[in-house]
C-alpha atoms as a PDB file:
ATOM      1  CA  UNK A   1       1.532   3.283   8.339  1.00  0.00           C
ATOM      2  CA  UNK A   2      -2.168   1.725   9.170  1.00  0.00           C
ATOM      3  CA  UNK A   3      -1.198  -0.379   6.101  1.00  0.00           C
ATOM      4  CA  UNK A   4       2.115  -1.848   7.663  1.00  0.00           C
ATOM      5  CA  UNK A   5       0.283  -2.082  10.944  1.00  0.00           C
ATOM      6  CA  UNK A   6      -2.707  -4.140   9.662  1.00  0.00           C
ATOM      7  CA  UNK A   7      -0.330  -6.538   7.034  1.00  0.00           C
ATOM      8  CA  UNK A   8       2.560  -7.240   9.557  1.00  0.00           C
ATOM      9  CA  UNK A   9      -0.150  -8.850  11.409  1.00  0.00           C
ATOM     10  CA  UNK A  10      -1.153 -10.472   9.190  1.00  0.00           C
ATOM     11  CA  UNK A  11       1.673 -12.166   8.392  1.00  0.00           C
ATOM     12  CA  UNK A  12       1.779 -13.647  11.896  1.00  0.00           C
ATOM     13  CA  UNK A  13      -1.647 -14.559  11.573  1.00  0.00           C
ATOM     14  CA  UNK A  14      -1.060 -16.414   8.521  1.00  0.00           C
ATOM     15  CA  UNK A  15       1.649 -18.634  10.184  1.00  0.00           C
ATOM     16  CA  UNK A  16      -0.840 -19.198  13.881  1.00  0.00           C
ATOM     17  CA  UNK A  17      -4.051 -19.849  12.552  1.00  0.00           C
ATOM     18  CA  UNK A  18      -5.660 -22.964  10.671  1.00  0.00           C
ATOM     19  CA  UNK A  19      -7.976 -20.079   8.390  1.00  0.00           C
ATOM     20  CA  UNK A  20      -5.125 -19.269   6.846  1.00  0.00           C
ATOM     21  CA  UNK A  21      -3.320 -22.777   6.345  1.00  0.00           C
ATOM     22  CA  UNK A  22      -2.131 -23.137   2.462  1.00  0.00           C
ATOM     23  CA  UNK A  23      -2.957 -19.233   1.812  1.00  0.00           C
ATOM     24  CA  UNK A  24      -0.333 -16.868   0.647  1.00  0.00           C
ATOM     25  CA  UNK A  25      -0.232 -12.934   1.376  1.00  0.00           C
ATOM     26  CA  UNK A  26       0.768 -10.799  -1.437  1.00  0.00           C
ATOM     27  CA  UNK A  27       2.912  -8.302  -0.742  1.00  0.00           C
ATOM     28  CA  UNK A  28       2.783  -4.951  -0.432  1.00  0.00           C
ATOM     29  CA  UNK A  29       1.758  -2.471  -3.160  1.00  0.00           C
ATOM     30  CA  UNK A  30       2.588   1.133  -3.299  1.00  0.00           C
ATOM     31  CA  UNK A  31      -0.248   3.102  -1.605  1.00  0.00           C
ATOM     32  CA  UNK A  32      -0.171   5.771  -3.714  1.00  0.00           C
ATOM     33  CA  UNK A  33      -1.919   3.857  -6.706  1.00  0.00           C
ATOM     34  CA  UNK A  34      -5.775   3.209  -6.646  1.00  0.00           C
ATOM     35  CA  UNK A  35      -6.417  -0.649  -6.423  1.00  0.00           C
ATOM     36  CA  UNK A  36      -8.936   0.330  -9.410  1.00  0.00           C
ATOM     37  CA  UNK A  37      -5.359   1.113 -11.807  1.00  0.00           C
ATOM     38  CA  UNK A  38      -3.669  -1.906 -10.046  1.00  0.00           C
ATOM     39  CA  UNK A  39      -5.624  -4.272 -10.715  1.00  0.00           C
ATOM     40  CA  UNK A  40      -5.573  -4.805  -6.627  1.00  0.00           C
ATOM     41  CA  UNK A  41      -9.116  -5.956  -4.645  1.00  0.00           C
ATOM     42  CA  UNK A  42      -7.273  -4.610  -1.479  1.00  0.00           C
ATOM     43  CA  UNK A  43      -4.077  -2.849   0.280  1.00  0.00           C
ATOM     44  CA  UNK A  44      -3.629  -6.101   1.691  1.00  0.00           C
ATOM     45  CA  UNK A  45      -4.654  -9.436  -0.321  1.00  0.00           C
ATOM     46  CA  UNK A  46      -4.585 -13.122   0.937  1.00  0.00           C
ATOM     47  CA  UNK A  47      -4.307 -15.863  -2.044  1.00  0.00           C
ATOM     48  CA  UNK A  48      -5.701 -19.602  -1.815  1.00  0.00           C
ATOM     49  CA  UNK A  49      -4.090 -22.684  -2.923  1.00  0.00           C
ATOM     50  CA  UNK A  50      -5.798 -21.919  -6.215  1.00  0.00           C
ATOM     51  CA  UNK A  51      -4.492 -18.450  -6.679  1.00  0.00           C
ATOM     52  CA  UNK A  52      -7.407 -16.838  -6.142  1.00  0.00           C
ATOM     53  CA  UNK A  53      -8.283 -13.846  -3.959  1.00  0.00           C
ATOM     54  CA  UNK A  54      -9.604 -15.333  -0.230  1.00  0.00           C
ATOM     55  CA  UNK A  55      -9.697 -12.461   1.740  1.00  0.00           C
ATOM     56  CA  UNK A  56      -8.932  -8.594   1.476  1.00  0.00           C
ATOM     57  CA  UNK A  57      -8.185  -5.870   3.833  1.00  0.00           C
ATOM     58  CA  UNK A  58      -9.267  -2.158   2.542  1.00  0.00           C
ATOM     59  CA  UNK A  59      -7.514   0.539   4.641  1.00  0.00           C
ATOM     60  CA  UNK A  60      -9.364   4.064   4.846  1.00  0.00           C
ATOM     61  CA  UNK A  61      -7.649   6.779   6.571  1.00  0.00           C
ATOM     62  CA  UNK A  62      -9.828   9.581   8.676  1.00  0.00           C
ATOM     63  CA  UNK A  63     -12.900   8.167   6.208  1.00  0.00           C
ATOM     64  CA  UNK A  64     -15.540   6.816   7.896  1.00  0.00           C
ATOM     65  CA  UNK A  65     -16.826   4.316   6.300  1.00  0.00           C
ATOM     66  CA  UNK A  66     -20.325   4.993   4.198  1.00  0.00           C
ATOM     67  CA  UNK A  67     -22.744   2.975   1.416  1.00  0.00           C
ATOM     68  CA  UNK A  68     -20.532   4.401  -1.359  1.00  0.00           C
ATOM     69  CA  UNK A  69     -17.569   2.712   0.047  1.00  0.00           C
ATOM     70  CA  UNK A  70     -18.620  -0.592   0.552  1.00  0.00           C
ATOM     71  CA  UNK A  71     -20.265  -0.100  -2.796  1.00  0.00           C
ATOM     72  CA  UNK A  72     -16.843   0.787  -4.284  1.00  0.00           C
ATOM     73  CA  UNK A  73     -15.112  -1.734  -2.914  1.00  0.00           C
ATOM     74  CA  UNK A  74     -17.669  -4.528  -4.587  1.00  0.00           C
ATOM     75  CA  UNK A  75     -16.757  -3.000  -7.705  1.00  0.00           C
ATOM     76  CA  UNK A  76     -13.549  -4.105  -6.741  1.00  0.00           C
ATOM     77  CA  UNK A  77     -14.106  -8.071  -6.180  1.00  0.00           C
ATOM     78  CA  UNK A  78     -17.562  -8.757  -7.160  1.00  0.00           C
ATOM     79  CA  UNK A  79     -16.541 -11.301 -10.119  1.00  0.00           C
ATOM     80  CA  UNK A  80     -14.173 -12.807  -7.798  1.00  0.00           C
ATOM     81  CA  UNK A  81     -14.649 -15.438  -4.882  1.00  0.00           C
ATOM     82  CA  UNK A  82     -13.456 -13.959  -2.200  1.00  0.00           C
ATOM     83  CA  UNK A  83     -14.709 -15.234   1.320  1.00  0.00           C
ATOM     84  CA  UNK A  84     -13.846 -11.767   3.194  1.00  0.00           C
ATOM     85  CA  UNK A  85     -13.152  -8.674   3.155  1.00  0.00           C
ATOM     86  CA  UNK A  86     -12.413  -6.029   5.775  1.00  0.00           C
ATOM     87  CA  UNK A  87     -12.759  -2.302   5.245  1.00  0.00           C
ATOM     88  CA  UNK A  88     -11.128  -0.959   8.451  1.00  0.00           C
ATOM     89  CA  UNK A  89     -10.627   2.969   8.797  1.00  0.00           C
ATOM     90  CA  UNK A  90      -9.009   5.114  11.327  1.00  0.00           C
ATOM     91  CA  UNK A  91     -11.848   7.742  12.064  1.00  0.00           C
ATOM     92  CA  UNK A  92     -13.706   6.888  14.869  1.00  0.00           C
ATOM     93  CA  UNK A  93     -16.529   6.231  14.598  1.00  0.00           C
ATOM     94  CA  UNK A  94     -15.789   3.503  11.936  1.00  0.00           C
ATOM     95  CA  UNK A  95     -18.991   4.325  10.258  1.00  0.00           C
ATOM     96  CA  UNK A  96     -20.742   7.564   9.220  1.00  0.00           C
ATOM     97  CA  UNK A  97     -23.730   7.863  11.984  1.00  0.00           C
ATOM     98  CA  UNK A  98     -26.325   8.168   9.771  1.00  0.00           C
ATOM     99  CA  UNK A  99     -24.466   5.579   7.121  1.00  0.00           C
ATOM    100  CA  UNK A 100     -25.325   3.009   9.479  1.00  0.00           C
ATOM    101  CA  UNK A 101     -28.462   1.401   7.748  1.00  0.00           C
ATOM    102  CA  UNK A 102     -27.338   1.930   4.156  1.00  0.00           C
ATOM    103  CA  UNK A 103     -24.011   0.550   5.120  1.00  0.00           C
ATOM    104  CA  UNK A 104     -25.407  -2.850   6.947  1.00  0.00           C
ATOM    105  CA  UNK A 105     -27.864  -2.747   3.721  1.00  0.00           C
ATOM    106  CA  UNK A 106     -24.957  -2.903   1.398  1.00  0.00           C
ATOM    107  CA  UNK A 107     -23.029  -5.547   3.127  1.00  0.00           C
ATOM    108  CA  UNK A 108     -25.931  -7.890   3.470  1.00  0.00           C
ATOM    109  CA  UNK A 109     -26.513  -7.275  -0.332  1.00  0.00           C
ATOM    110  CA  UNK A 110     -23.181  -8.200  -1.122  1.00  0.00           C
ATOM    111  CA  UNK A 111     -23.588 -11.267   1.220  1.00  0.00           C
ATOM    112  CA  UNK A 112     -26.575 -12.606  -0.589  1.00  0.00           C
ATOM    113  CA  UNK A 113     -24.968 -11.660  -4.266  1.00  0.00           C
ATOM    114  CA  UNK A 114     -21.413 -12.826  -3.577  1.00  0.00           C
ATOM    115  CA  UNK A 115     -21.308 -14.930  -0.550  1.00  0.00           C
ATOM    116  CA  UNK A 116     -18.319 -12.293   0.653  1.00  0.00           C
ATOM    117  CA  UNK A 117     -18.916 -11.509   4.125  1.00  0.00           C
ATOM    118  CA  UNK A 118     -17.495  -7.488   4.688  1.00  0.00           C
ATOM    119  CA  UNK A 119     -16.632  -6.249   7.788  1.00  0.00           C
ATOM    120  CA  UNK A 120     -15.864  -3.054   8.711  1.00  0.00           C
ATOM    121  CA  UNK A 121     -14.290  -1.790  11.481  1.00  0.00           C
ATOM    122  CA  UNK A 122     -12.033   0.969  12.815  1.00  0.00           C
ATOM    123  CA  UNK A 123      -8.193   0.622  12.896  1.00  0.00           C
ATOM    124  CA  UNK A 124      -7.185   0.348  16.490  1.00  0.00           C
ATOM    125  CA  UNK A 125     -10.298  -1.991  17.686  1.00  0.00           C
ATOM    126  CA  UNK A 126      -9.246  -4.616  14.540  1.00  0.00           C
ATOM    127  CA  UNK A 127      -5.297  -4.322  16.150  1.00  0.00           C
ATOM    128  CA  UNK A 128      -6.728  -4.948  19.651  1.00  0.00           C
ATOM    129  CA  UNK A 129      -8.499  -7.927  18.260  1.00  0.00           C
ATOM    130  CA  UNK A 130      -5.403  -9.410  16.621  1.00  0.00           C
ATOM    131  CA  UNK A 131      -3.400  -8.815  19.035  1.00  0.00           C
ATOM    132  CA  UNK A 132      -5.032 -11.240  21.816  1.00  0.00           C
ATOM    133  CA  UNK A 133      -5.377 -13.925  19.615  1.00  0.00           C
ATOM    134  CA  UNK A 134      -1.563 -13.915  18.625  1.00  0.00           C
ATOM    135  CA  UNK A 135       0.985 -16.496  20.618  1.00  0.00           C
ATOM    136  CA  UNK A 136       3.511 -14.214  20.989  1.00  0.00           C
ATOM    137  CA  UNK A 137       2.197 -10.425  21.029  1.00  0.00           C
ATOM    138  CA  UNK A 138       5.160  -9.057  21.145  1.00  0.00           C
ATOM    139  CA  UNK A 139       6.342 -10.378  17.735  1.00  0.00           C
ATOM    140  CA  UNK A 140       4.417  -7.991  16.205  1.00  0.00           C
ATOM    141  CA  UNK A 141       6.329  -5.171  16.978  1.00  0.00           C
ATOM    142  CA  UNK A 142       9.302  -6.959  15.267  1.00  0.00           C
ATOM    143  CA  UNK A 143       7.297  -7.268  11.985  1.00  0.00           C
ATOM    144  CA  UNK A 144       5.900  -3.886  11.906  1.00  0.00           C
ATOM    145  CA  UNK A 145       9.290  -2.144  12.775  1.00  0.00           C
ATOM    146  CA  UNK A 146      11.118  -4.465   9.899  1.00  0.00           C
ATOM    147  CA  UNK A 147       8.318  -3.915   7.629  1.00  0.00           C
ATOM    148  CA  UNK A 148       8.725  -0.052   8.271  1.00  0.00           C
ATOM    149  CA  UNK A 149      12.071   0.049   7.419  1.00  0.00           C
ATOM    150  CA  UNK A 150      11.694  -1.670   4.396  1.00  0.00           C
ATOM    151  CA  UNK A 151       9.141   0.065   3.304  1.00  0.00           C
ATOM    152  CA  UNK A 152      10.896   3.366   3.876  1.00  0.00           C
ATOM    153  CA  UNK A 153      13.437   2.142   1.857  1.00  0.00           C
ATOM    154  CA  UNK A 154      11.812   1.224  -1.193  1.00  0.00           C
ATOM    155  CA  UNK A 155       9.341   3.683  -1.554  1.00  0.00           C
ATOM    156  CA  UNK A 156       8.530   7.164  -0.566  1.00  0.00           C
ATOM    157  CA  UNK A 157       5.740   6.615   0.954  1.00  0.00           C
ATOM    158  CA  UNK A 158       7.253   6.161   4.508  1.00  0.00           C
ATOM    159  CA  UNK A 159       9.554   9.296   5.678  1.00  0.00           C
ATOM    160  CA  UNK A 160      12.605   9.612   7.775  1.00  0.00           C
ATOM    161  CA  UNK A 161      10.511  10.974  10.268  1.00  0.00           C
ATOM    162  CA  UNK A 162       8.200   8.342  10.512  1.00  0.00           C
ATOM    163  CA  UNK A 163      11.337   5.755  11.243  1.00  0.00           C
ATOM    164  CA  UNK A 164      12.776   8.652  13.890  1.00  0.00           C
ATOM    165  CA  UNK A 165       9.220   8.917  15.665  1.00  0.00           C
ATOM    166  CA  UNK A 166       8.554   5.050  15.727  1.00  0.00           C
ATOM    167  CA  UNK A 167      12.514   4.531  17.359  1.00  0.00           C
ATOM    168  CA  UNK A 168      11.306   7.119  19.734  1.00  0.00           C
ATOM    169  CA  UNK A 169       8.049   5.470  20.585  1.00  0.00           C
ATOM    170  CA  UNK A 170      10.170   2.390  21.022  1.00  0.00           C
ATOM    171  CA  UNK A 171      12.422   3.850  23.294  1.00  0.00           C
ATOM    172  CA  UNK A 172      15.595   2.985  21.070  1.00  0.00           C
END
């Protein structure tokens, strides 16, 4: 669902913002395959005019994030030239305490090798972010709940339950 969350804003962002004029996002994969088998540098991938990667969100659920991640993830997109790329969890704290040096280490190695700037940050704080910047907050509760239910009905990923439970948040 962090997935959903994070890529139904995007698509909003990718219609407000100038950072995003001429780029496509790609849609969804399942979740359940690694992006290694895929062939994916992220759950969520944004595509330049040239059909090449531009940005990339990594979701990590209850994982803070450590040195092996971030080094992972470079695995993923390190021959490609990708300006960003976002490795937001939903532990809090975002990063492992004592990660914090190897982790900044990493993504200032990557920075000087690559040029790719990574960011990583938890969840919620990256949705509160968003959020403010959007026109219209609001619309993004109409693309999450339509991106819900077509995700629940293409895959098995998202459950009954999870439709009943959002409704309910939503007061429907």
């Amino acid at each position: 669902m962090p997935v959903i969350a994070i890529y139904s804003i995007y698509e909003i962002l990718i219609a407000e913002f100038n950072r995003y004029k001429n780029k496509n996002l790609n849609e969804l994969k399942s979740h359940l395959a690694s992006d290694m088998r895929s062939g994916s540098v992220g759950d969520i991938e944004i595509i330049d005019e040239n059909d090449e990667y531009f940005e990339a969100v990594e979701i990590k659920h209850n994982k803070p994030a450590n040195a092996i991640m971030i080094d992972d993830a470079y695995e993923k997109f390190k021959d490609k030239p990708i300006s960003r790329y976002y490795l937001l969890t939903t532990s809090e704290p975002c990063i492992e305490l004592d990660q914090k040096e190897s982790v900044n280490f990493a993504i200032n190695r990557i920075r000087e090798e690559n040029g790719c700037e990574v960011i990583v940050n938890g969840i919620i704080p990256s949705l509160k972010y968003y959020l403010r910047l959007l026109t219209a907050p609001g619309a993004f509760i109409e693309k999450y709940t339509y991106n819900l239910i077509v995700e629940f009905q293409k895959s098995t990923e998202i459950k009954e339950e999870h439709i009943d439970k959002w409704q309910k948040i939503l007061g429907d």
